[in-house]
N, C-alpha and C. Protein backbone atom coordinates (compact mmCIF):
# COMPACT_ATOMS: atom_id res chain seq x y z
N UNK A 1 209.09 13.96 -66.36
CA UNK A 1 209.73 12.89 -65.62
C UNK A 1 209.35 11.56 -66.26
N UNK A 2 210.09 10.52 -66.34
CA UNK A 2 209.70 9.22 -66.85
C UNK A 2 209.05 8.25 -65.52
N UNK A 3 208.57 7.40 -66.32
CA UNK A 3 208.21 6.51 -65.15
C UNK A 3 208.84 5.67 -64.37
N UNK A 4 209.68 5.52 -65.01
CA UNK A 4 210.51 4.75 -64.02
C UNK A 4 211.44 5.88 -63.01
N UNK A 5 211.53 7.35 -63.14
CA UNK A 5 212.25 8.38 -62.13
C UNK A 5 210.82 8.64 -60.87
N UNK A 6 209.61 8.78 -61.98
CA UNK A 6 207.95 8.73 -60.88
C UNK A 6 208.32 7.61 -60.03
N UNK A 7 208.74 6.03 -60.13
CA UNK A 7 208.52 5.39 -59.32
C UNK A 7 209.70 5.42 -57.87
N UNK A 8 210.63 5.45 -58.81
CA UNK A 8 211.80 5.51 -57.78
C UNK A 8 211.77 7.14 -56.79
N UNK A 9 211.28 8.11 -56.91
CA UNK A 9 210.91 9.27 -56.49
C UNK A 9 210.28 8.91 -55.40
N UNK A 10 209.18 7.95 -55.68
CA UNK A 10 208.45 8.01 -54.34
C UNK A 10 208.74 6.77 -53.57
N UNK A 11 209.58 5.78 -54.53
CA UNK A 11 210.24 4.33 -53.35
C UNK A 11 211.04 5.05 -52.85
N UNK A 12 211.62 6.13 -52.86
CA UNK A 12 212.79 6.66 -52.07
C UNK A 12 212.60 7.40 -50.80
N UNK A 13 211.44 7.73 -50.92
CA UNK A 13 210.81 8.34 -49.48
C UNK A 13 209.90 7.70 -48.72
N UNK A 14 209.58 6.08 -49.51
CA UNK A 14 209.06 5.59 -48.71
C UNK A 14 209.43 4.37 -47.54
N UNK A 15 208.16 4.66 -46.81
CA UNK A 15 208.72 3.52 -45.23
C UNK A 15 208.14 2.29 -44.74
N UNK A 16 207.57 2.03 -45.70
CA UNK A 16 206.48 1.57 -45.79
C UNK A 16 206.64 -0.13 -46.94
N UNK A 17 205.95 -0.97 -46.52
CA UNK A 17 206.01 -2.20 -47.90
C UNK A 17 205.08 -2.06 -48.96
N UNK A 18 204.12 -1.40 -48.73
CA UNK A 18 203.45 -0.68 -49.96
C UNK A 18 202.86 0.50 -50.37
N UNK A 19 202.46 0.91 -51.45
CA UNK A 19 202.29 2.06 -52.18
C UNK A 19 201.46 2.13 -53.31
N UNK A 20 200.60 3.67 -53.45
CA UNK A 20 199.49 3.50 -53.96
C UNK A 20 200.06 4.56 -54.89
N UNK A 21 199.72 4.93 -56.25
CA UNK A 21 200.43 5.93 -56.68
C UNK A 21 198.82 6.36 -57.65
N UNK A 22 198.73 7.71 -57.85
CA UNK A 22 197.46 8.37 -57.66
C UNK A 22 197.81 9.40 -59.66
N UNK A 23 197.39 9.30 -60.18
CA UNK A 23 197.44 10.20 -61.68
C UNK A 23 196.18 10.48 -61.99
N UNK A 24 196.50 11.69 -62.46
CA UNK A 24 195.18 12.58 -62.90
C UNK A 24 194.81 12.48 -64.40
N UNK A 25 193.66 12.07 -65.24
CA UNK A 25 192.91 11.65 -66.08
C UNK A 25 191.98 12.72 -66.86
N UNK A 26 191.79 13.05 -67.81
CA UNK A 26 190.83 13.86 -68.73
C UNK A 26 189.54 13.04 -69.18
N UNK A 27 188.38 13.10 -68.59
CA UNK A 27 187.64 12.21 -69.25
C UNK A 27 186.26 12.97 -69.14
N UNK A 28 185.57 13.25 -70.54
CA UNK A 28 184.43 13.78 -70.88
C UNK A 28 184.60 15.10 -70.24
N UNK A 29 185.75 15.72 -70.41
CA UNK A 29 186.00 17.14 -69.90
C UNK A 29 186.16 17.46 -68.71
N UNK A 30 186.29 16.37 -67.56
CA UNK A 30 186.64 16.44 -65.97
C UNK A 30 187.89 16.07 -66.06
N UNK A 31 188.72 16.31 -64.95
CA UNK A 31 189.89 15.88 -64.44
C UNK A 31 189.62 15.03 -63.22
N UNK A 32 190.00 14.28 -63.29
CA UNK A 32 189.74 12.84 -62.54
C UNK A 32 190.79 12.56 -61.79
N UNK A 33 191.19 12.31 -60.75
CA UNK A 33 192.14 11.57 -59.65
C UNK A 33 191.90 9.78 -60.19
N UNK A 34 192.42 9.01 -60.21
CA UNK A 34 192.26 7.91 -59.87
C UNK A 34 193.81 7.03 -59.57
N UNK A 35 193.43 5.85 -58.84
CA UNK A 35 194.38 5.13 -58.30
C UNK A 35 195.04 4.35 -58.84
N UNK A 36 196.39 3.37 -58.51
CA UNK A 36 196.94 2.70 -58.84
C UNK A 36 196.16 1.30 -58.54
N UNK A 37 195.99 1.58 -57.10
CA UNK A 37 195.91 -0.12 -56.51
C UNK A 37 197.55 -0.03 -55.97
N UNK A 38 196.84 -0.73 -54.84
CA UNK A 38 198.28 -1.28 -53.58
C UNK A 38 199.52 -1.83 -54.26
N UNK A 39 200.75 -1.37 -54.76
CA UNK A 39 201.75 -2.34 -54.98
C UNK A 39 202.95 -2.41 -53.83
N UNK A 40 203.21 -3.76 -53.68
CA UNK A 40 204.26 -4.26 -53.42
C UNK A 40 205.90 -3.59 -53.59
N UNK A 41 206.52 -2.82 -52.60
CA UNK A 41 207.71 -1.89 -53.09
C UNK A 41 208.86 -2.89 -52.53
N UNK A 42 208.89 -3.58 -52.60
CA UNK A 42 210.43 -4.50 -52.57
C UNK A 42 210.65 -4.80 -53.78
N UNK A 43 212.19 -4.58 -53.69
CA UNK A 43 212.88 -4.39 -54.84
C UNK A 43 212.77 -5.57 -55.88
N UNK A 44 212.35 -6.64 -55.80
CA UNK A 44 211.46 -7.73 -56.59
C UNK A 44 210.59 -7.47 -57.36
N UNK A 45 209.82 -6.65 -57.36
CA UNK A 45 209.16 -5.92 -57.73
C UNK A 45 208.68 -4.54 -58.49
N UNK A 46 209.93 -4.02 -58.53
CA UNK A 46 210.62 -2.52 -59.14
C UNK A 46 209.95 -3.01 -60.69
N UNK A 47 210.15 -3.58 -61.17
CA UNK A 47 210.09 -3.58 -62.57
C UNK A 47 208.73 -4.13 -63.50
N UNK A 48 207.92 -4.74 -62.16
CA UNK A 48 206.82 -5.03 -62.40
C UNK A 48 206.21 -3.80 -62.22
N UNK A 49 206.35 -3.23 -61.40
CA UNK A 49 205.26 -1.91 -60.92
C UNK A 49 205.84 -0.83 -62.00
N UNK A 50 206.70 -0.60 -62.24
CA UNK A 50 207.21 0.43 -63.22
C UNK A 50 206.27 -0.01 -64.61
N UNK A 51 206.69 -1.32 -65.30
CA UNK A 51 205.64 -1.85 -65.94
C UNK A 51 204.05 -1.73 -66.16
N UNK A 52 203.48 -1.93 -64.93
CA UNK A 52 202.19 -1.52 -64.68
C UNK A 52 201.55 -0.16 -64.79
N UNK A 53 202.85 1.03 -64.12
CA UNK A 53 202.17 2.20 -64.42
C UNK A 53 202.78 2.70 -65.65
N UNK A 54 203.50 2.04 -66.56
CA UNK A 54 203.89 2.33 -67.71
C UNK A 54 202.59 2.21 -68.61
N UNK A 55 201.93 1.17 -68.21
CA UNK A 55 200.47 0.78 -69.14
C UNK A 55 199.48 1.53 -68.53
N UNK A 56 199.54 2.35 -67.84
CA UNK A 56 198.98 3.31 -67.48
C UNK A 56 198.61 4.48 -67.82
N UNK A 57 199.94 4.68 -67.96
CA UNK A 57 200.03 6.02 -68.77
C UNK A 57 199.02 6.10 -70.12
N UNK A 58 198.93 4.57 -70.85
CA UNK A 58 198.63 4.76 -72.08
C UNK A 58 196.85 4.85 -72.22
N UNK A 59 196.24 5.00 -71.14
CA UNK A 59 195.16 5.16 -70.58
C UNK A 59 194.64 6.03 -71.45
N UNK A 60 193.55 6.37 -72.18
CA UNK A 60 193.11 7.21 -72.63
C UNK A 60 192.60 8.76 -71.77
N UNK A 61 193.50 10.08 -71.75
CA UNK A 61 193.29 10.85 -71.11
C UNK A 61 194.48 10.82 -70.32
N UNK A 62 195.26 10.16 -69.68
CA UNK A 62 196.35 10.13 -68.92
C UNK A 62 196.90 11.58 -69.50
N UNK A 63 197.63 12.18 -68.27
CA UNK A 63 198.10 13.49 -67.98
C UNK A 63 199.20 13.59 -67.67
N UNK A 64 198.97 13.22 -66.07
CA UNK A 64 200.86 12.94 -65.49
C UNK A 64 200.58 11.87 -64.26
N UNK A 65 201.46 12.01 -63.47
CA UNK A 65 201.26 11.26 -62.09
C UNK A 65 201.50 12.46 -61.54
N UNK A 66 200.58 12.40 -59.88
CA UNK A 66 200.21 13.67 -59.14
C UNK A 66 201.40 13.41 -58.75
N UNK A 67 202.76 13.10 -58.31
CA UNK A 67 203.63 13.09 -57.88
C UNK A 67 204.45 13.34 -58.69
N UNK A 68 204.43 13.84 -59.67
CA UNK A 68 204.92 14.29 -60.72
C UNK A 68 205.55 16.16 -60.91
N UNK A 69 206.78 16.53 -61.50
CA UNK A 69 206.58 17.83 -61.92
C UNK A 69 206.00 18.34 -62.52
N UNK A 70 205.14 17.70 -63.75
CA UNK A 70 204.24 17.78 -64.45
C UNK A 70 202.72 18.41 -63.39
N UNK A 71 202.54 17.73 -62.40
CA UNK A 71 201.68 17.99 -61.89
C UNK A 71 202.03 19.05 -60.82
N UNK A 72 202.92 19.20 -60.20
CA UNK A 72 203.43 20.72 -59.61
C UNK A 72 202.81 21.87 -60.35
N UNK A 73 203.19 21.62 -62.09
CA UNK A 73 203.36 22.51 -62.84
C UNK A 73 201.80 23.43 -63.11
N UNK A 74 201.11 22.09 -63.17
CA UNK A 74 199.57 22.33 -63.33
C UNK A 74 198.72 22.88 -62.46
N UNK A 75 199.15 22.95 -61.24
CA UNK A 75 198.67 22.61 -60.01
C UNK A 75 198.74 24.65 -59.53
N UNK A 76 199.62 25.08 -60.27
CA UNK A 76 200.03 26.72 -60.29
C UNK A 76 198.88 26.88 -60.72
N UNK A 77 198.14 26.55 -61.31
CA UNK A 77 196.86 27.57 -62.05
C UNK A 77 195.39 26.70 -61.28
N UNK A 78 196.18 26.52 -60.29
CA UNK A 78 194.42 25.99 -59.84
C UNK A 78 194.44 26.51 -58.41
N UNK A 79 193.08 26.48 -57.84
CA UNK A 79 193.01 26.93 -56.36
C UNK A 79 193.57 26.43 -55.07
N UNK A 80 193.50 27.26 -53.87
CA UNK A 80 194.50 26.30 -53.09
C UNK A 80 193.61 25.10 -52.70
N UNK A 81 192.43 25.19 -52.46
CA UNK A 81 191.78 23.75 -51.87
C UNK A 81 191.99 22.91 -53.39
N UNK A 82 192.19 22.67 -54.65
CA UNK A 82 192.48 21.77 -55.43
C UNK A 82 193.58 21.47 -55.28
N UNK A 83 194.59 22.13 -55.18
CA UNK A 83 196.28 21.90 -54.79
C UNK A 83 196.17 21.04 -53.29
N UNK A 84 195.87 21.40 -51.97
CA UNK A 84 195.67 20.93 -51.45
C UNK A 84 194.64 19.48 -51.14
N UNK A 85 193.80 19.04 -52.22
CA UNK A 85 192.93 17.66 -52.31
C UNK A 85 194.17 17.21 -53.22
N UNK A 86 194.92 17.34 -54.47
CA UNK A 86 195.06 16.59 -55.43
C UNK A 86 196.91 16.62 -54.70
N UNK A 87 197.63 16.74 -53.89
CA UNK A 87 198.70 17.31 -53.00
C UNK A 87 198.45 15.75 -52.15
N UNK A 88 197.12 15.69 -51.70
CA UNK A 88 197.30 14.73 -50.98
C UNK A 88 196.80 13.13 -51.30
N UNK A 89 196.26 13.58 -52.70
CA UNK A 89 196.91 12.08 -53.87
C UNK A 89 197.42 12.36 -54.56
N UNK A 90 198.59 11.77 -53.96
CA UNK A 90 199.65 11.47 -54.93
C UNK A 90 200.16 10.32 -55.00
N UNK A 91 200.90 9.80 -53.17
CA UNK A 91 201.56 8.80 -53.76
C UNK A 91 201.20 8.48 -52.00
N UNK A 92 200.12 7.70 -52.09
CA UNK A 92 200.09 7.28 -50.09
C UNK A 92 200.69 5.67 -49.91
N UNK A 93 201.19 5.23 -48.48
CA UNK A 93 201.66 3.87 -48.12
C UNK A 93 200.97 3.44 -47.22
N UNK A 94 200.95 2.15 -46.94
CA UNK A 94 200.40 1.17 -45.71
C UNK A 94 201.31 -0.05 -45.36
N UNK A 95 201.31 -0.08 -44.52
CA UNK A 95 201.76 -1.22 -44.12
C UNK A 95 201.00 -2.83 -44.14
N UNK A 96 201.34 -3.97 -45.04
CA UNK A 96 200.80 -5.31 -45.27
C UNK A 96 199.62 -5.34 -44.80
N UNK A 97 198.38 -5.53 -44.90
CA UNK A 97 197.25 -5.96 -43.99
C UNK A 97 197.62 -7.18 -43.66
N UNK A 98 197.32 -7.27 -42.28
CA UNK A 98 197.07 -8.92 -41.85
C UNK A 98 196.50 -9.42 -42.09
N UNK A 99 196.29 -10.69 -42.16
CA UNK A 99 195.16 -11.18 -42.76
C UNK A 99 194.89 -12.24 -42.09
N UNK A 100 193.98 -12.54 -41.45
CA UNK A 100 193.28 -13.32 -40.00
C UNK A 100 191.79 -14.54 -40.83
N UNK A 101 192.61 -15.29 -40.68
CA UNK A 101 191.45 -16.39 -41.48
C UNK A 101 190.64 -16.76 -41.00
N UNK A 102 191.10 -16.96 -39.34
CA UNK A 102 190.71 -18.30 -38.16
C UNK A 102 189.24 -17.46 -38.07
């Protein structure tokens, strides 16, 4: 899948104003989960965040994005509690924090 089909995949199911998108990493022989960081999913923004996890990818060790078929694919040869932890990073949302100064 490209990154820009990864992003729109998961703006399309989401309900939310932001989104965390979660890819799995090779480093010193572990497989690693790590995060995006919160982005902004209004459409203002589509091309920045596509951007961002485009430079992502080029991460040393980068694999796929867990929301990925790539990662479906991988995910066949591992146990169910790994399918089930790495299943549930993938791609999570929140709604704006408020932010209360006073």
């Amino acid at each position: 899948m490209t990154t820009r089909e990864i992003y729109f995949k998961a703006y399309m199911v989401s309900d939310k104003p932001q989104g965390m998108f979660y890819y799995t990493q090779l480093q010193d022989g572990l497989e690693l989960v790590r995060p995006t960081g919160w982005l902004d999913l209004c459409p203002d923004w589509h091309e920045r965040n596509i951007s961002l996890l485009t430079e992502l990818e080029q991460v040393p060790g980068f694999m796929f994005w867990n929301i990925s078929d790539e990662c479906d694919i991988w995910l066949e040869q591992k146990s169910n509690k790994h399918k089930e932890v790495v299943s549930a990073l993938a791609f999570v949302q929140r709604e704006k924090p408020v932010r209360d100064y006073s």
